[in-house]
N, C-alpha and C. Protein backbone atom coordinates (compact mmCIF):
# COMPACT_ATOMS: atom_id res chain seq x y z
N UNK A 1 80.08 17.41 -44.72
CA UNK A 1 79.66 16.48 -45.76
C UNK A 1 79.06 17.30 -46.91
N UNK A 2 79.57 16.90 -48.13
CA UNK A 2 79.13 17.59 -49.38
C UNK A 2 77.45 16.95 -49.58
N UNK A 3 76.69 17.89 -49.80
CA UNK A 3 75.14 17.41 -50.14
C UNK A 3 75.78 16.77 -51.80
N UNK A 4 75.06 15.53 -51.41
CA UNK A 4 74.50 15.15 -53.16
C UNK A 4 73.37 15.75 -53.83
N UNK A 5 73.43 15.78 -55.34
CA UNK A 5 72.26 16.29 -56.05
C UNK A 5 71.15 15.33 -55.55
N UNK A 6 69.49 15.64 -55.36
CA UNK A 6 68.94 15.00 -54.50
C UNK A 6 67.64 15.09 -55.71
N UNK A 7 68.02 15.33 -56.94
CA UNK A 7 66.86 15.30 -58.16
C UNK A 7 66.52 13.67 -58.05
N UNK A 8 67.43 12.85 -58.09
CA UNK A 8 66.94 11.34 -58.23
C UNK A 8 65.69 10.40 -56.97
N UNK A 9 65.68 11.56 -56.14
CA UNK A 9 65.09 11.00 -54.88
C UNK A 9 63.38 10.44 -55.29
N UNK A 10 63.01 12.16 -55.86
CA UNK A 10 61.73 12.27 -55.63
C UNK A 10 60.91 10.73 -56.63
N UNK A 11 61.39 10.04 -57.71
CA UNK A 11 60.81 9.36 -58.36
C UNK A 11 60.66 7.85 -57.73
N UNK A 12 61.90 7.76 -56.64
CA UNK A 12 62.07 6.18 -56.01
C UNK A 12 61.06 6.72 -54.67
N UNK A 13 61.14 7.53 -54.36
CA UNK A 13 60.20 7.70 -53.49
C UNK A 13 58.24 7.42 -53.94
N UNK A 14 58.25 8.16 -54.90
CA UNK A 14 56.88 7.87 -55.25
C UNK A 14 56.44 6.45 -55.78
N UNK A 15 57.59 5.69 -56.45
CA UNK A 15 57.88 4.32 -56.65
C UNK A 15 57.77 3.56 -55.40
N UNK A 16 58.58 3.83 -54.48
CA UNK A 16 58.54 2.65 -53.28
C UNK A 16 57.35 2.92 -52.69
N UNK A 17 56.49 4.41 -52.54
CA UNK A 17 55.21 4.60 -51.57
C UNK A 17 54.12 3.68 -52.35
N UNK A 18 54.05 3.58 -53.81
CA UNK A 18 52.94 3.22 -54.51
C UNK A 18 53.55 1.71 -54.08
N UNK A 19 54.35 1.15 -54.26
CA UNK A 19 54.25 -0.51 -54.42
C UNK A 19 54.43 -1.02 -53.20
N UNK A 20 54.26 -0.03 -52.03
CA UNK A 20 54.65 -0.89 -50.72
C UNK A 20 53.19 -0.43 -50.41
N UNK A 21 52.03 0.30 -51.19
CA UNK A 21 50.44 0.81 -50.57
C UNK A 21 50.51 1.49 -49.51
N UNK A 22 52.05 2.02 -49.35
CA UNK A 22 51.91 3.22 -48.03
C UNK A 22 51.35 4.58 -48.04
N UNK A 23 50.77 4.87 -46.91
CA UNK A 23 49.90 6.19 -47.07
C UNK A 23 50.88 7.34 -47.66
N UNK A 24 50.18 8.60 -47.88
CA UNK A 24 51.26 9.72 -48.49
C UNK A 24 51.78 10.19 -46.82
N UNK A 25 51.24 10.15 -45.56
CA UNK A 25 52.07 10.57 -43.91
C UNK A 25 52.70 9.55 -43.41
N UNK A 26 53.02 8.49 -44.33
CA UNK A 26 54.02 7.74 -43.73
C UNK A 26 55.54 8.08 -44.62
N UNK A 27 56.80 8.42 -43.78
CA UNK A 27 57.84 8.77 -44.37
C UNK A 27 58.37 7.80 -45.01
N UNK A 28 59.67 7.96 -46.17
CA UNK A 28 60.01 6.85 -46.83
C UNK A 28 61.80 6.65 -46.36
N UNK A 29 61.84 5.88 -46.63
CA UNK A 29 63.43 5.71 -46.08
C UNK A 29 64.10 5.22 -47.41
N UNK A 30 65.03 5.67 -47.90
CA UNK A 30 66.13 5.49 -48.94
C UNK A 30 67.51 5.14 -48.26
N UNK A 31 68.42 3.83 -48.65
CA UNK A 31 69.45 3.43 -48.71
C UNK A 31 69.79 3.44 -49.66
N UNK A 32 71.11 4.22 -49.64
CA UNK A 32 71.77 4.06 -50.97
C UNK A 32 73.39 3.42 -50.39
N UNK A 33 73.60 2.47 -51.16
CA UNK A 33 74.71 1.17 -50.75
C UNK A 33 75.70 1.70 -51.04
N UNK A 34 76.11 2.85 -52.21
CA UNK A 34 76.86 2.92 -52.74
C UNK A 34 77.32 4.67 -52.63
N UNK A 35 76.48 5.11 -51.73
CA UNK A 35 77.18 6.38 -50.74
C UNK A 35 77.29 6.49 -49.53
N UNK A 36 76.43 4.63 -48.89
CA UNK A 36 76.76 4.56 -47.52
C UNK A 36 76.43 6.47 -46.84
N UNK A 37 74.69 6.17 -47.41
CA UNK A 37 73.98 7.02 -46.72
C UNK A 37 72.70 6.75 -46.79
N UNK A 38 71.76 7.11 -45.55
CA UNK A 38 70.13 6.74 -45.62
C UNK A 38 69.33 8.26 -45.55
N UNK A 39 68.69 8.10 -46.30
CA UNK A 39 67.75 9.38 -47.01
C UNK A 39 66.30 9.30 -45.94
N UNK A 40 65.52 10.36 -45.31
CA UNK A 40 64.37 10.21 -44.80
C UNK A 40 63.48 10.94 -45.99
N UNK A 41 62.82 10.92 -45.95
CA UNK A 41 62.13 11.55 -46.92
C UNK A 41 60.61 11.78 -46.08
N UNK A 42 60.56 13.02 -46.21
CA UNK A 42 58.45 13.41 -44.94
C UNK A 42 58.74 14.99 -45.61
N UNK A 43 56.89 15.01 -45.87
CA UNK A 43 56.43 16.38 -46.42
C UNK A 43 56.66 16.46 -47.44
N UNK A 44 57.39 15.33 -48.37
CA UNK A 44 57.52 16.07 -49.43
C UNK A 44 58.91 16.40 -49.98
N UNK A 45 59.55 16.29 -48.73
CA UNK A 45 61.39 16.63 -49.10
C UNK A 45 62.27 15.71 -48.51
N UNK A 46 63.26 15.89 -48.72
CA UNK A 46 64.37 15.00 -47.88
C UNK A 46 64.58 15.62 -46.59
N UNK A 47 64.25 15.45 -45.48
CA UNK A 47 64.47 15.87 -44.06
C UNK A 47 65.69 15.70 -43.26
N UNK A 48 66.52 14.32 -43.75
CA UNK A 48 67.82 14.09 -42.73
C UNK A 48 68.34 13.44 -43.63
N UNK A 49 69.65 13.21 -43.96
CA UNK A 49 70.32 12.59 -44.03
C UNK A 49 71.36 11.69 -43.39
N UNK A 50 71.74 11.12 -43.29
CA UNK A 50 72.62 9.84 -42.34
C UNK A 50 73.75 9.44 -42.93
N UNK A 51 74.88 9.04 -42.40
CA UNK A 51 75.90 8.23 -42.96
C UNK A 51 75.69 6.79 -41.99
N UNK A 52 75.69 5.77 -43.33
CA UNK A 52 75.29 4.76 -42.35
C UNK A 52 76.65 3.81 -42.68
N UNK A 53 76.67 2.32 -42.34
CA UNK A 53 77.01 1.14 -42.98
C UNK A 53 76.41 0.49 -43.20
N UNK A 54 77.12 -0.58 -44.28
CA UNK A 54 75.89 -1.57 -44.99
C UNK A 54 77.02 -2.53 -45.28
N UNK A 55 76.73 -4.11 -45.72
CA UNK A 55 77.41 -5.08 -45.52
C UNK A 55 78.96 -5.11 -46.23
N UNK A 56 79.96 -5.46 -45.24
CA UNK A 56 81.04 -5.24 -45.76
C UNK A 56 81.46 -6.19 -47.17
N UNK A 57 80.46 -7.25 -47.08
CA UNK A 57 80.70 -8.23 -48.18
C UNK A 57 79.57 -7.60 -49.20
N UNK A 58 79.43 -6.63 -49.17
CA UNK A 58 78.31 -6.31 -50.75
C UNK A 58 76.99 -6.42 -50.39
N UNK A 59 76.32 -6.11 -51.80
CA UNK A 59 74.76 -6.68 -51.50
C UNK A 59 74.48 -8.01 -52.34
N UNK A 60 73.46 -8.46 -52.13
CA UNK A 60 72.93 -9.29 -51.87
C UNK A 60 71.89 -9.85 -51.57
N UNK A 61 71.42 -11.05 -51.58
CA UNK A 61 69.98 -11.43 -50.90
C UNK A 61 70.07 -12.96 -50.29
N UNK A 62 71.21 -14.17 -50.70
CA UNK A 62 71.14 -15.28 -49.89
C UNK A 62 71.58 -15.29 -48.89
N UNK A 63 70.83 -16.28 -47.92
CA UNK A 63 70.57 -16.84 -46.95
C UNK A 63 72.20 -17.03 -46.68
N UNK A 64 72.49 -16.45 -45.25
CA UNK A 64 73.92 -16.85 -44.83
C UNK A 64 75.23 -16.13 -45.86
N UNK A 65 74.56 -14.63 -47.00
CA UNK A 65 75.91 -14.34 -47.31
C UNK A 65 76.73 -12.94 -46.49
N UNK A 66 75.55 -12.73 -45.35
CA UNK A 66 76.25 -11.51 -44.72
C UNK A 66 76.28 -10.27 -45.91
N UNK A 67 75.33 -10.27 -46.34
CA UNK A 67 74.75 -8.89 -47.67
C UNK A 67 74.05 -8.23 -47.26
N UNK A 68 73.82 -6.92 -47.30
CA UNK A 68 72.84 -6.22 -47.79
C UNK A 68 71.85 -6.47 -48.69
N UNK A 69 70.66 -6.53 -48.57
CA UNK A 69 69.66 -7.22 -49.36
C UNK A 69 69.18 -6.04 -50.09
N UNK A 70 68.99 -5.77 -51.54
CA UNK A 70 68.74 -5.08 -52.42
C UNK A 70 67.13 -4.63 -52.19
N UNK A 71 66.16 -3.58 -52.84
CA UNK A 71 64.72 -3.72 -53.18
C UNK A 71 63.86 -2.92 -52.13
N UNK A 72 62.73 -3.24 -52.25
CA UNK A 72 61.74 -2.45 -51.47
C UNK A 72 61.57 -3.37 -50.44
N UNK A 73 61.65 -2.53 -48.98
CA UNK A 73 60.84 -2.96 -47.75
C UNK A 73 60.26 -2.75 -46.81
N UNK A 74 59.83 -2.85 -45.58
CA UNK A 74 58.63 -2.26 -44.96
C UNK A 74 59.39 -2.31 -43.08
N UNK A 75 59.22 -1.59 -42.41
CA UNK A 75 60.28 -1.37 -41.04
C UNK A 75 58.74 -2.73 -40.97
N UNK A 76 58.81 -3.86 -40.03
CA UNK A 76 57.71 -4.80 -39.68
C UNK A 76 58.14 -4.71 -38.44
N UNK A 77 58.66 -4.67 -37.43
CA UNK A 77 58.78 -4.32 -36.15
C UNK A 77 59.93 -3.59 -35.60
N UNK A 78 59.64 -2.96 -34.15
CA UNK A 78 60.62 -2.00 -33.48
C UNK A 78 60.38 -2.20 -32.51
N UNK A 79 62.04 -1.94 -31.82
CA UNK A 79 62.21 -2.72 -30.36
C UNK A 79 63.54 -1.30 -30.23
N UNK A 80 63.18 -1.44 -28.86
CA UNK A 80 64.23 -0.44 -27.94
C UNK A 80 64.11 0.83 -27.60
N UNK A 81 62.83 1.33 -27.67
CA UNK A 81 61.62 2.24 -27.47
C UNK A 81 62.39 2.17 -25.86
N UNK A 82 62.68 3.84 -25.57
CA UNK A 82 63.28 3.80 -24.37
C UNK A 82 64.33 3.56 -23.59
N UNK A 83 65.51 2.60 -24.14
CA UNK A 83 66.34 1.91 -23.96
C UNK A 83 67.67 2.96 -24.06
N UNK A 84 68.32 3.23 -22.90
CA UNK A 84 69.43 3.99 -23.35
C UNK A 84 70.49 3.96 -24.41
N UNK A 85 71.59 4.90 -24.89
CA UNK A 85 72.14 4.53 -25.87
C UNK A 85 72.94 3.79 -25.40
N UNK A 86 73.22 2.78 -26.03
CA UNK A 86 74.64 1.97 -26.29
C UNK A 86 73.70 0.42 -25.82
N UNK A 87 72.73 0.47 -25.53
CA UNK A 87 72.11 -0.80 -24.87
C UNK A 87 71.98 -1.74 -25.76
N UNK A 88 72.71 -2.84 -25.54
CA UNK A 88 72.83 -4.66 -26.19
C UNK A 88 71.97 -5.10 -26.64
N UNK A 89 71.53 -5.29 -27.73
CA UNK A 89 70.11 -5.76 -28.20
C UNK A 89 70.80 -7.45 -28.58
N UNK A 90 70.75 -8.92 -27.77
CA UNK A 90 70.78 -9.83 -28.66
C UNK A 90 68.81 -10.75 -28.56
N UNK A 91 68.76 -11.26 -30.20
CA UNK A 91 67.31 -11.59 -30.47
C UNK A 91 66.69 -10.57 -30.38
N UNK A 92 66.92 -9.63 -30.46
CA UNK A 92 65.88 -8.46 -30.28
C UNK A 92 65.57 -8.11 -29.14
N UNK A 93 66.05 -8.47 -27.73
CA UNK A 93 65.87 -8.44 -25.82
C UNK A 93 67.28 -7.86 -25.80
N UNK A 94 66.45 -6.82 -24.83
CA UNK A 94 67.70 -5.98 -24.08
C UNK A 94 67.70 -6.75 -23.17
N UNK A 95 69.30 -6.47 -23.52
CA UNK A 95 70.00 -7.49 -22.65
C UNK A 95 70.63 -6.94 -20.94
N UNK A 96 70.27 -5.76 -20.87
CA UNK A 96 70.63 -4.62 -19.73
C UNK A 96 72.01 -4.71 -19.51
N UNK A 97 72.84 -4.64 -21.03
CA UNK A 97 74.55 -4.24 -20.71
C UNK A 97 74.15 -3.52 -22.05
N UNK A 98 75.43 -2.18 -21.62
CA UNK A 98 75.56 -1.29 -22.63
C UNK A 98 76.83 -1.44 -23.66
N UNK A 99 76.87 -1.27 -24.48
CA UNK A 99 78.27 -1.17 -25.27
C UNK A 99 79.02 -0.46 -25.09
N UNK A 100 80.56 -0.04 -25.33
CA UNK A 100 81.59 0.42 -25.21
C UNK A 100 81.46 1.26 -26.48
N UNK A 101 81.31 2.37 -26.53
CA UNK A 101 81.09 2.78 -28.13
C UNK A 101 82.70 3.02 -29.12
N UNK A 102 82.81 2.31 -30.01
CA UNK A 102 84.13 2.87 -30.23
C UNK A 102 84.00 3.53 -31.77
N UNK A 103 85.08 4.69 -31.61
CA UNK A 103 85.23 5.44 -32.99
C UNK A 103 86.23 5.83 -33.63
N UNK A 104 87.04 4.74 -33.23
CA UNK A 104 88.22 5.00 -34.23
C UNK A 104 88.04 4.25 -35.36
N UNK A 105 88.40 4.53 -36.79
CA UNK A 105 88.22 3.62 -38.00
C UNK A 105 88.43 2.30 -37.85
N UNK A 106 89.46 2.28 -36.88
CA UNK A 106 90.07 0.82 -37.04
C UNK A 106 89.89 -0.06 -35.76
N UNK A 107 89.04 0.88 -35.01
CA UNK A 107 88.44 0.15 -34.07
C UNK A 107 87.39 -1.40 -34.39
N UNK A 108 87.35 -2.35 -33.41
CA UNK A 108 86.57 -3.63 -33.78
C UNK A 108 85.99 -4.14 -32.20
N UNK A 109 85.23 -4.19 -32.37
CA UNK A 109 84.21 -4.98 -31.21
C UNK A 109 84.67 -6.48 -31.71
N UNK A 110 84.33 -7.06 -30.33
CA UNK A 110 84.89 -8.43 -29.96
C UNK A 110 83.47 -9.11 -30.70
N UNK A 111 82.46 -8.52 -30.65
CA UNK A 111 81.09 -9.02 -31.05
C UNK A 111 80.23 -8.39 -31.97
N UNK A 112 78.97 -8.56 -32.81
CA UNK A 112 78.50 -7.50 -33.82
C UNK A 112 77.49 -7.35 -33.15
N UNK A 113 77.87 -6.16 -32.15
CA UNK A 113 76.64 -5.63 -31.53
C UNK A 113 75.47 -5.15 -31.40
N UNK A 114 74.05 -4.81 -31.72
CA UNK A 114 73.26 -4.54 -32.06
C UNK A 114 72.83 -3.36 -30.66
N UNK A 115 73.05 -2.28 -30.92
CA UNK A 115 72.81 -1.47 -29.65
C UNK A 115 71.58 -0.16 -30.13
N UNK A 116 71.41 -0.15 -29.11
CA UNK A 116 70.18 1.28 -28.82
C UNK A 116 69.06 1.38 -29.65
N UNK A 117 68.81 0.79 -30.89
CA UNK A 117 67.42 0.47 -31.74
C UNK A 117 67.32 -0.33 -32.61
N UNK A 118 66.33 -0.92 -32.76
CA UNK A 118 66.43 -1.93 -33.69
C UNK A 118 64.27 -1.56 -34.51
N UNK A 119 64.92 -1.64 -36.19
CA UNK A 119 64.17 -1.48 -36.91
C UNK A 119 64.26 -2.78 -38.13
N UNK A 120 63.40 -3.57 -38.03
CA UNK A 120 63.22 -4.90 -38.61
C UNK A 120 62.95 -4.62 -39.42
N UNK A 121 63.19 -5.30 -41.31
CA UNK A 121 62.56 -4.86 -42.30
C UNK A 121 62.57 -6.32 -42.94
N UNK A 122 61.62 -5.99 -43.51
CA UNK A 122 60.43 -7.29 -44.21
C UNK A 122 60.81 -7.20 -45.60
N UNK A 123 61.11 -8.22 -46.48
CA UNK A 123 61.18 -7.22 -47.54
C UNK A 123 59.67 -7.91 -48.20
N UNK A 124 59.56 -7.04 -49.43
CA UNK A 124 58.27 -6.92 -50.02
C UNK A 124 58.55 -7.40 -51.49
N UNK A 125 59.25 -8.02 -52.07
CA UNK A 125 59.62 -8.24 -53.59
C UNK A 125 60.48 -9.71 -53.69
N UNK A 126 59.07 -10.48 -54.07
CA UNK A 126 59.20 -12.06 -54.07
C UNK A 126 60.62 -12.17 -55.44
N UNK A 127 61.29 -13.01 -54.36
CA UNK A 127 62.61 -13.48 -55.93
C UNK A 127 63.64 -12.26 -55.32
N UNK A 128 62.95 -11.07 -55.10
CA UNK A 128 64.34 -10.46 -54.48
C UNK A 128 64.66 -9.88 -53.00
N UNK A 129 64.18 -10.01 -52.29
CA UNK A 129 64.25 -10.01 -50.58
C UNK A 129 62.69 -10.78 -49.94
N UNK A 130 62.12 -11.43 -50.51
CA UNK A 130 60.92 -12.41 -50.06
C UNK A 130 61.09 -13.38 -50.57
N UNK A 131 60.72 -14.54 -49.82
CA UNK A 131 60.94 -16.08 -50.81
C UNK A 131 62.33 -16.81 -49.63
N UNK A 132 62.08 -18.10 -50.47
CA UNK A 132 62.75 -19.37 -49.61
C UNK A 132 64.33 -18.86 -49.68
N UNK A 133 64.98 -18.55 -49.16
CA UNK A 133 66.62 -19.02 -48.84
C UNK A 133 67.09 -17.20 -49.12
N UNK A 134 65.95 -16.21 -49.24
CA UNK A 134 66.01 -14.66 -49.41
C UNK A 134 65.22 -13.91 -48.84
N UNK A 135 65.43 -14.00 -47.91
CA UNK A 135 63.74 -13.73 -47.37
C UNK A 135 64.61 -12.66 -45.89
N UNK A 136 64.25 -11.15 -46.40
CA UNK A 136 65.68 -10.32 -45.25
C UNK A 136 64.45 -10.39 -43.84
N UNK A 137 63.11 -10.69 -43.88
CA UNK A 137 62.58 -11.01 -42.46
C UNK A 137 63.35 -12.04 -41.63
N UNK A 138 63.13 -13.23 -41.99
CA UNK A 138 64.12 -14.28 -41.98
C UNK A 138 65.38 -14.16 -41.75
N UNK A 139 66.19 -13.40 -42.70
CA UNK A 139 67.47 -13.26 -42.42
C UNK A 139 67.91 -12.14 -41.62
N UNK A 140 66.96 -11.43 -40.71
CA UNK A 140 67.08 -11.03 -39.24
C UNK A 140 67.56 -9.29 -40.15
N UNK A 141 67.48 -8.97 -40.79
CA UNK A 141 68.25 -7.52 -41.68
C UNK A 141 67.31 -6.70 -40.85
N UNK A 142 67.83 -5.64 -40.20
CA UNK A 142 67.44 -4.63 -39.25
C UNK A 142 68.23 -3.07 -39.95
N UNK A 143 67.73 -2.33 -38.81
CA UNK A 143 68.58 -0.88 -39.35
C UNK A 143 68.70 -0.75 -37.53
N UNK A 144 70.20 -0.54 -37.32
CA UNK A 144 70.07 -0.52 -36.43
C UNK A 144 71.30 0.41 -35.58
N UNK A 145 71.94 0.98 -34.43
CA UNK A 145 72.70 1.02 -33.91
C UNK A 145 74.02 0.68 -33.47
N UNK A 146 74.88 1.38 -33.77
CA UNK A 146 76.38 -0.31 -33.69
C UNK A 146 77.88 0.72 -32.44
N UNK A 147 78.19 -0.13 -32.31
CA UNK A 147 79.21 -0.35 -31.40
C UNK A 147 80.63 0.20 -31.54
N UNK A 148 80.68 -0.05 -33.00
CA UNK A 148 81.49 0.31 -34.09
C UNK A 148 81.46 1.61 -34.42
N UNK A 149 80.47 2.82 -34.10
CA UNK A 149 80.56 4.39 -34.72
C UNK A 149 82.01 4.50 -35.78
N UNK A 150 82.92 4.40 -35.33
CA UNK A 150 84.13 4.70 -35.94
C UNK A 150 84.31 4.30 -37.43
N UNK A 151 83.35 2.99 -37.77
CA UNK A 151 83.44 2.35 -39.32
C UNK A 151 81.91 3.08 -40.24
N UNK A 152 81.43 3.88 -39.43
CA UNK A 152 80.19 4.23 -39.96
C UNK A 152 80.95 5.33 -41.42
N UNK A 153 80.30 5.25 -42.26
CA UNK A 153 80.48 5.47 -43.69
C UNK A 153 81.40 4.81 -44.61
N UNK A 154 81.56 3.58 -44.52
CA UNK A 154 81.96 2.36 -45.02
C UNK A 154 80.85 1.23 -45.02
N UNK A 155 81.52 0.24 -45.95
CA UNK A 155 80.84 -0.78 -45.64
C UNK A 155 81.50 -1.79 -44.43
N UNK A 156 80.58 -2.26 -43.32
CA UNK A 156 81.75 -2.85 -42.09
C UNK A 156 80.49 -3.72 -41.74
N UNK A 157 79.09 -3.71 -42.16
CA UNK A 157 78.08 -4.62 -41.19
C UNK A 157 77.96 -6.01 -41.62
N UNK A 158 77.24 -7.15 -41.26
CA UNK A 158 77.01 -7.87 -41.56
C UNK A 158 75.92 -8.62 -41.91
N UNK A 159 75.42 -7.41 -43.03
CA UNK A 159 74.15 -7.29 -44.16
C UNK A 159 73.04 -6.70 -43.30
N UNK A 160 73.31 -5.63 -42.38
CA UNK A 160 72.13 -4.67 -41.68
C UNK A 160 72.60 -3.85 -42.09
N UNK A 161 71.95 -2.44 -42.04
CA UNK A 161 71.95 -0.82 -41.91
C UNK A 161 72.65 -0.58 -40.44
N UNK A 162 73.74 -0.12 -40.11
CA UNK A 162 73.92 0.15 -39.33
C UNK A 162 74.37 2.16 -39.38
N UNK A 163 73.55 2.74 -38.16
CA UNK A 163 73.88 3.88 -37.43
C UNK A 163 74.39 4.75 -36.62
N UNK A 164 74.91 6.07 -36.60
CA UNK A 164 75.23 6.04 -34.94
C UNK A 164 74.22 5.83 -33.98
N UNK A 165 74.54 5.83 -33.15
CA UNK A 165 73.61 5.72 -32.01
C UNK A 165 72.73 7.01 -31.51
N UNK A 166 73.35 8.01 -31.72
CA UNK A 166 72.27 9.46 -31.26
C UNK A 166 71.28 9.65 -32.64
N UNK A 167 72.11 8.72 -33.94
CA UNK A 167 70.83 9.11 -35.17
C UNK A 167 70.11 8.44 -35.07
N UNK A 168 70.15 6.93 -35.00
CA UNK A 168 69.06 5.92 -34.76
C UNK A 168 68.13 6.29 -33.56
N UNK A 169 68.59 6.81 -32.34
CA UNK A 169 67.55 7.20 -31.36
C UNK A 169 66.58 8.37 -32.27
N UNK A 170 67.15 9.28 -32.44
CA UNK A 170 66.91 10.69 -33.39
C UNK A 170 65.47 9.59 -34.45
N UNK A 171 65.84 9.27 -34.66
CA UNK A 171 65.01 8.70 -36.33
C UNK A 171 64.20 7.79 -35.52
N UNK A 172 63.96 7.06 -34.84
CA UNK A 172 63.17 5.94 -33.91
C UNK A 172 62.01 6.11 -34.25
N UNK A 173 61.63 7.37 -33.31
CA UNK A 173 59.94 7.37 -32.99
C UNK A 173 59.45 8.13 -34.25
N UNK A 174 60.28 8.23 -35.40
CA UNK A 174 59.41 9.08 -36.52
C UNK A 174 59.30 7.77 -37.79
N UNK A 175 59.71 6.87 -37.49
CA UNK A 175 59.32 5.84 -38.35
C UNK A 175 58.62 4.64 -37.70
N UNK A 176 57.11 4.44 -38.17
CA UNK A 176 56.42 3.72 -37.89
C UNK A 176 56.48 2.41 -38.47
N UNK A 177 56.31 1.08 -37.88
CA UNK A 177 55.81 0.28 -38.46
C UNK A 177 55.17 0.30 -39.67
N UNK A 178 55.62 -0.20 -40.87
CA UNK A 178 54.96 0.26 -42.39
C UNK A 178 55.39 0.98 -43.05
N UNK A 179 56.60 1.70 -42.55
CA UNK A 179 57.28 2.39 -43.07
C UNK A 179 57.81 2.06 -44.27
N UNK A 180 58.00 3.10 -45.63
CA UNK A 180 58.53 1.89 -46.89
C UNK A 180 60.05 2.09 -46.54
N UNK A 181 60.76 1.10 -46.87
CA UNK A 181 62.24 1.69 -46.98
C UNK A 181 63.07 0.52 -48.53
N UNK A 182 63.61 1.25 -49.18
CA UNK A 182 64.03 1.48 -50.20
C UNK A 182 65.76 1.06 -50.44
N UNK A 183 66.02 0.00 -50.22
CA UNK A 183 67.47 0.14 -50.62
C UNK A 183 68.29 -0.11 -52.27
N UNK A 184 68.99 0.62 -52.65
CA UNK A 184 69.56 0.95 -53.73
C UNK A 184 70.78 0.60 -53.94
N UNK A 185 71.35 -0.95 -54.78
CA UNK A 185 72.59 -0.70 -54.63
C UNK A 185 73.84 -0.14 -55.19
């Protein structure tokens, strides 16, 4: 993977830490929609990069359009602490069946699986991911693990962050609750 120029980082970073009141040791998380990649950002630099997916229908913010929800937001809970990879998350309960991981491009799960972690995000910006009929708490928008590996660096989800499964374990325990995360579309 070719590195992108990574000059644009440092200013959305200091932007999303100030308006989400996160401490300077909590890391920041950057989505960018439109390289279908997620940025960590700790210490000061960019630490990992990711190829993720993000909603195959675009972004977005209403209720029921299967989008990616635009703006600043905050990880508000995490579930699957422990949970092997490929493990079924439906409602957020492991469900103790694992997924079939598939990675061919054109591979498709029978179901939109939610496997091996799940990172809930709240959003924080009334009118554009908070509020009645936009609201990505509400509309269940996670960063999470998928079934699918094979569609990862496209858009293929259905308005979550989706990961592989060894990065989402990888990234888990270093993002806390409160975490800011940042999507860009």
């Amino acid at each position: 993977m070719t590195l992108p120029s990574l000059e644009w980082i440092e200013p959305v970073v200091a932007d999303a830490r100030e308006r989400a009141r996160a401490s300077a040791d909590l890391p920041v998380v950057v989505v960018r929609v439109d390289q279908q990649r997620l940025y960590v950002w700790e210490d000061g630099r960019v630490t990992d990069i990711f190829e993720v997916s993000t909603a195959e229908n675009g972004v977005g913010n209403e209720d029921g359009s299967l989008k990616t929800p635009p703006g600043l937001h905050r990880i508000a809970e995490r579930f699957g602490e422990g949970a092997p990879k490929g493990t079924i998350f439906r409602a957020r309960g492991n469900t103790g069946q694992t997924a079939e991981i598939l990675t061919g491009p054109d591979e498709r799960s029978p179901r939109d699986n939610i496997t091996s972690r799940i990172l809930w995000l709240e959003g924080l910006e009334d009118g554009v991911n908070r509020g009645e009929g936009i609201d990505s708490l509400q509309r269940y928008i996670y960063i999470h693990g998928t079934d699918e590996e094979g569609r990862i660096g496209q858009p293929a989800s259905h308005g979550c962050v989706r990961m592989r499964n060894d990065e989402v374990i990888e990234l888990f325990p270093r993002l806390p609750v409160g975490t800011p995360v940042q999507i860009l579309p």
